[in-house]
Protein backbone atom coordinates (compact mmCIF):
# COMPACT_ATOMS: atom_id res chain seq x y z
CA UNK A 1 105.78 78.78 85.27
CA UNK A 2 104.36 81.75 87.65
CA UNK A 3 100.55 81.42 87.74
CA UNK A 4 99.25 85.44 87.90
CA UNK A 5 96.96 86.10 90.53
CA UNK A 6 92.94 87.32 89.38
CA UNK A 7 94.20 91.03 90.14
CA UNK A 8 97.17 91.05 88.38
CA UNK A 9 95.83 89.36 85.68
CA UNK A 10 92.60 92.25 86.19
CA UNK A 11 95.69 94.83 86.01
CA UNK A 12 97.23 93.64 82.90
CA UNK A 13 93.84 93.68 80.91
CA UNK A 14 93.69 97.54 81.63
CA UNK A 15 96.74 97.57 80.02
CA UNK A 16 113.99 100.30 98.02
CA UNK A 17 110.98 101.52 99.76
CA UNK A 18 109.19 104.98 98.97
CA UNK A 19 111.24 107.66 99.70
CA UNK A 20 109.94 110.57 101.76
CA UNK A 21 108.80 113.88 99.84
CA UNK A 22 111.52 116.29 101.42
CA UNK A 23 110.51 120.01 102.98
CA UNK A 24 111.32 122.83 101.50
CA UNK A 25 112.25 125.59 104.37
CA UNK A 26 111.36 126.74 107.97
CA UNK A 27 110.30 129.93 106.44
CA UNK A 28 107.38 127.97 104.36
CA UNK A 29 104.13 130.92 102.97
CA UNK A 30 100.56 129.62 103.22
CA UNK A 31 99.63 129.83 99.68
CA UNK A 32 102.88 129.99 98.04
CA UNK A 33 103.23 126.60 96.21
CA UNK A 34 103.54 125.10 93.15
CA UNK A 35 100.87 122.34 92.50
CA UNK A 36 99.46 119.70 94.95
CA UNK A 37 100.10 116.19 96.00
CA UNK A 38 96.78 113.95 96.11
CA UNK A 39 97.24 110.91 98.26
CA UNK A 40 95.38 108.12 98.30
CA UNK A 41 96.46 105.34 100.78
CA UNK A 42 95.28 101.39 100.97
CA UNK A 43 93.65 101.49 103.90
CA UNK A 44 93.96 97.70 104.37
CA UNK A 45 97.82 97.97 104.33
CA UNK A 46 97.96 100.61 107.36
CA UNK A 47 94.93 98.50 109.28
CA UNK A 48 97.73 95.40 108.91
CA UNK A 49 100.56 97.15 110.41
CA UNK A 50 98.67 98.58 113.47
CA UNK A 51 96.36 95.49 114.18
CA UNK A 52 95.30 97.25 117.40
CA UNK A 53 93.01 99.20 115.38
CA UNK A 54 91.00 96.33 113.38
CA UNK A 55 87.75 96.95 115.13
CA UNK A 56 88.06 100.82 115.94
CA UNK A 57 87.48 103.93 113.07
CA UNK A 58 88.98 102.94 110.09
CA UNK A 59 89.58 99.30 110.50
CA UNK A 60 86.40 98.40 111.40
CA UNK A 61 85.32 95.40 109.38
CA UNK A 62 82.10 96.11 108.74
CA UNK A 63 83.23 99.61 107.02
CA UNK A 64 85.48 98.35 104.01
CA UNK A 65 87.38 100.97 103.44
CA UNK A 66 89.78 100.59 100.49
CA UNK A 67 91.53 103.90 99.38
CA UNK A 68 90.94 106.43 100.98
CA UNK A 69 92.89 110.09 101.28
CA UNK A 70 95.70 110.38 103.61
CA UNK A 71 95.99 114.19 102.06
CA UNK A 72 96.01 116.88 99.45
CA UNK A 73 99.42 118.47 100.03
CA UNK A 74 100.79 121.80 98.47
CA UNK A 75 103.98 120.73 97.04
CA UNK A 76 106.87 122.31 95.23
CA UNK A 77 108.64 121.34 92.04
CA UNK A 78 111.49 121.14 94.77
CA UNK A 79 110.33 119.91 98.13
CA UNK A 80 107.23 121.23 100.22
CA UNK A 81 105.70 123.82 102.49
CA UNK A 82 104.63 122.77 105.75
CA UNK A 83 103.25 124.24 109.11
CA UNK A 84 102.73 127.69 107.52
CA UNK A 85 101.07 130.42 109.73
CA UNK A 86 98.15 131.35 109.61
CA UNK A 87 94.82 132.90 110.93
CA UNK A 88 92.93 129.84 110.32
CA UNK A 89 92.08 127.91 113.60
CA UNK A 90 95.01 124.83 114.34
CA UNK A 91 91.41 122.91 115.81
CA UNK A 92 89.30 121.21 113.16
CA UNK A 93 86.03 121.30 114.24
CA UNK A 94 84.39 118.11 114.25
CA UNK A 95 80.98 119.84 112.17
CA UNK A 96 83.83 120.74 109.80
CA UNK A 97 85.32 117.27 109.62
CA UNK A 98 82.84 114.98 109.67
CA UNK A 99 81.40 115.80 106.38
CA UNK A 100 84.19 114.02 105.20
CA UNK A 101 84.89 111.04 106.99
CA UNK A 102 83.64 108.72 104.45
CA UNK A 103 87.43 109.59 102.41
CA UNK A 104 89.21 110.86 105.18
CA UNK A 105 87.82 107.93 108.14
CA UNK A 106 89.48 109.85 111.41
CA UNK A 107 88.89 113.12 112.93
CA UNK A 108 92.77 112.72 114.25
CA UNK A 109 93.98 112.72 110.67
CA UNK A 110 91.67 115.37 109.07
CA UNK A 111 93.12 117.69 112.31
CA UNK A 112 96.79 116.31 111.41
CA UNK A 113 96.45 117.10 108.05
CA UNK A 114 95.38 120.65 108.41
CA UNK A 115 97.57 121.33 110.53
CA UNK A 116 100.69 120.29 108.67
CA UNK A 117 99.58 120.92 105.23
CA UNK A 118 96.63 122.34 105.11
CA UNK A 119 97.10 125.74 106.50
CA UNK A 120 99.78 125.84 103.36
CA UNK A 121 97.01 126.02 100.67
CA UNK A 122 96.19 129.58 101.66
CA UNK A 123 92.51 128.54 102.10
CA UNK A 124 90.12 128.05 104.85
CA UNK A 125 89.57 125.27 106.70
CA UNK A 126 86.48 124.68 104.99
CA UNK A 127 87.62 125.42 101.26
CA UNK A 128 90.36 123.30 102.34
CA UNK A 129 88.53 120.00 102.70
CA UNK A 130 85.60 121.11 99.89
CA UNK A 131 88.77 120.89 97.63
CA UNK A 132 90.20 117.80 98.81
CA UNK A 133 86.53 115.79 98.51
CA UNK A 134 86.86 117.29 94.56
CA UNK A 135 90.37 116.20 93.67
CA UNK A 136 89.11 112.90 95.25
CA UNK A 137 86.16 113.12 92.62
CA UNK A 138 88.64 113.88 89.94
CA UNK A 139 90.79 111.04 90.41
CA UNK A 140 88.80 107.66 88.95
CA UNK A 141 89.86 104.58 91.62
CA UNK A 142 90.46 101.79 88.96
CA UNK A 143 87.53 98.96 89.55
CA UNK A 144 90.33 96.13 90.00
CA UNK A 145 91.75 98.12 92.51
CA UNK A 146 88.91 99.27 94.17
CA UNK A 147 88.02 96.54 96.57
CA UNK A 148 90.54 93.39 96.43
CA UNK A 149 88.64 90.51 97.97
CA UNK A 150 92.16 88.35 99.29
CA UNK A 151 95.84 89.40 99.26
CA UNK A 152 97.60 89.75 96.38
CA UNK A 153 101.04 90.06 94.86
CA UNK A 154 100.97 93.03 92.32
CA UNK A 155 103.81 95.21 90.45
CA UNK A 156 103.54 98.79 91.02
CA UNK A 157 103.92 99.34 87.40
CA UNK A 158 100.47 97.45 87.11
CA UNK A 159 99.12 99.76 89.59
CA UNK A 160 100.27 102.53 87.93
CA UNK A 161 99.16 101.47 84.46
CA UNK A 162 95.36 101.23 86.00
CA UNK A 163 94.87 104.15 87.25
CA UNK A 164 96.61 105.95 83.66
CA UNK A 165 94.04 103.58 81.57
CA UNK A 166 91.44 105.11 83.89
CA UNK A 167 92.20 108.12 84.42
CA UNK A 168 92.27 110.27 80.45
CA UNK A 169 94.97 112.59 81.00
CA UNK A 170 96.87 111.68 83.66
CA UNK A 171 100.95 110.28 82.59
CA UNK A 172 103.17 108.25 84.21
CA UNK A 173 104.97 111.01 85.55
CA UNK A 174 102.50 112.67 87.47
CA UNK A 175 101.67 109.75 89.49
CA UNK A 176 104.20 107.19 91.92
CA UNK A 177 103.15 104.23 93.78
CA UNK A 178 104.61 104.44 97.34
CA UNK A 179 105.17 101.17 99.65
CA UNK A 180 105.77 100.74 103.04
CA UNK A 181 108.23 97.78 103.62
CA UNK A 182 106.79 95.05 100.98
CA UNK A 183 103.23 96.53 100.99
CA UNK A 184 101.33 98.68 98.49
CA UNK A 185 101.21 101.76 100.86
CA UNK A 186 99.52 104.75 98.88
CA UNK A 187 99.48 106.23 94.93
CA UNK A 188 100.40 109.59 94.53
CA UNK A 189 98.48 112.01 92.17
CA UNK A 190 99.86 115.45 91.26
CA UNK A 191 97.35 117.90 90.33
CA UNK A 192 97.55 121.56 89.29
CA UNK A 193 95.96 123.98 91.42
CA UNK A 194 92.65 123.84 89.43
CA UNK A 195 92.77 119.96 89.98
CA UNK A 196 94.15 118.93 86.38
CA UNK A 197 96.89 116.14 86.44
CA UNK A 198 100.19 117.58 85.65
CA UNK A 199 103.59 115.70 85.88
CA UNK A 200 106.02 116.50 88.74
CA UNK A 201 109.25 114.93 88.10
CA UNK A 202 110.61 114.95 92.17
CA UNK A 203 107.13 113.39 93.11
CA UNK A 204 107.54 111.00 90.40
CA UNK A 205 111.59 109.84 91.12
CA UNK A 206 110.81 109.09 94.64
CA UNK A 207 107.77 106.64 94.21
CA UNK A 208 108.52 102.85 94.79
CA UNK A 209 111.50 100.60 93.34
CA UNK A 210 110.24 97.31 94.15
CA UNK A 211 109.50 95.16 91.25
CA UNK A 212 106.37 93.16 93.50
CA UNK A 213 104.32 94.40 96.55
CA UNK A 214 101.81 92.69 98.80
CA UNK A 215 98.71 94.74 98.35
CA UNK A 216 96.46 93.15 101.57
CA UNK A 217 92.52 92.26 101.13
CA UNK A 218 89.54 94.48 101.83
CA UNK A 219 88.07 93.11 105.09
């Protein structure tokens, strides 16, 4: 008989790998896009796989970070816009950034992300990130999930079913739990443009298969 593990038993009380989103076209429009894509990686999974970094930024033990947002991505029913022009600076400034580095831990990543995605939303750099810190707001973390104190073994299902019990509103098909090899590697969150969940069926299809992923501790 399988003994569950404290967080999957925590999930069940709130009752192939992750396929890439796919780009939509060279000729991509700041601003012209359907919905957006919050993402929300484990940040304990990507400080595993790049052990170089455990005492720098985002690994640092002594910062705990558990989700955190890799992006908010304008994203098409089909595909995705990406590396639109536009006026907007490529540079984030770091007194733009850094108001944010408590969900988004690395001036490298808030730069990569506007540059690949956000200059898509047809905003400025600085409505830009004020909207991704509120779709973060509007997303409840589920407590179980929120800081898991040694590694566990988890369905993705489970994951998924914790953040719908926590989240009024949002179904299972606007959300998909994406892993990276055998680890829990992000959750997906579709939102409409005025940050309500929606369901977006492509998002949905291409979230993870497995039937059990490692989901690493919290430092």
């Amino acid at each position: 008989m399988t003994t569950k593990t404290p967080l999957a038993v925590a999930l069940a009380a709130m009752s192939l790998a992750a396929t890439p989103l796919v780009p939509a076209s060279a000729a991509d429009q700041a601003g012209q896009f359907d919905f957006y894509v919050l993402a929300l990686s484990w940040s304990p999974s990507w400080c595993a796989a790049h052990p170089d970094r455990n005492q720098k930024g985002q690994c640092d033990p002594q910062k705990n970070y558990g989700y955190i947002v890799h992006g908010l991505w304008p994203q098409n029913e089909h595909g995705f816009p990406q590396f639109c022009a536009t006026r907007e600076p490529d540079r984030v400034p770091f007194e733009v950034g850094k108001p944010y580095l408590d969900i988004i831990p690395s001036i490298g990543l808030i730069g990569h992300e506007w540059r690949k995605h956000g200059v898509c939303s047809g905003l400025k750099q600085a409505d830009y990130f004020a909207t991704i810190k509120k779709a973060y707001q509007a997303v409840t973390i589920p407590p179980a999930l929120a800081h898991v104190d040694k590694a566990e073994s988890v369905a993705p299902a489970d994951i998924e079913k914790a953040f719908l019990a926590a989240n009024p509103g949002m179904k299972a098909e606007g959300i998909a739990v994406a892993c990276s090899g055998k680890m829990l590697e992000e959750v997906r969150i579709c939102l409409n443009k005025d940050l309500s969940f929606r369901d977006c069926a492509e998002v949905d299809r291409k979230a993870c298969s497995l039937s059990s992923i490692q989901v690493p501790p919290v430092p």
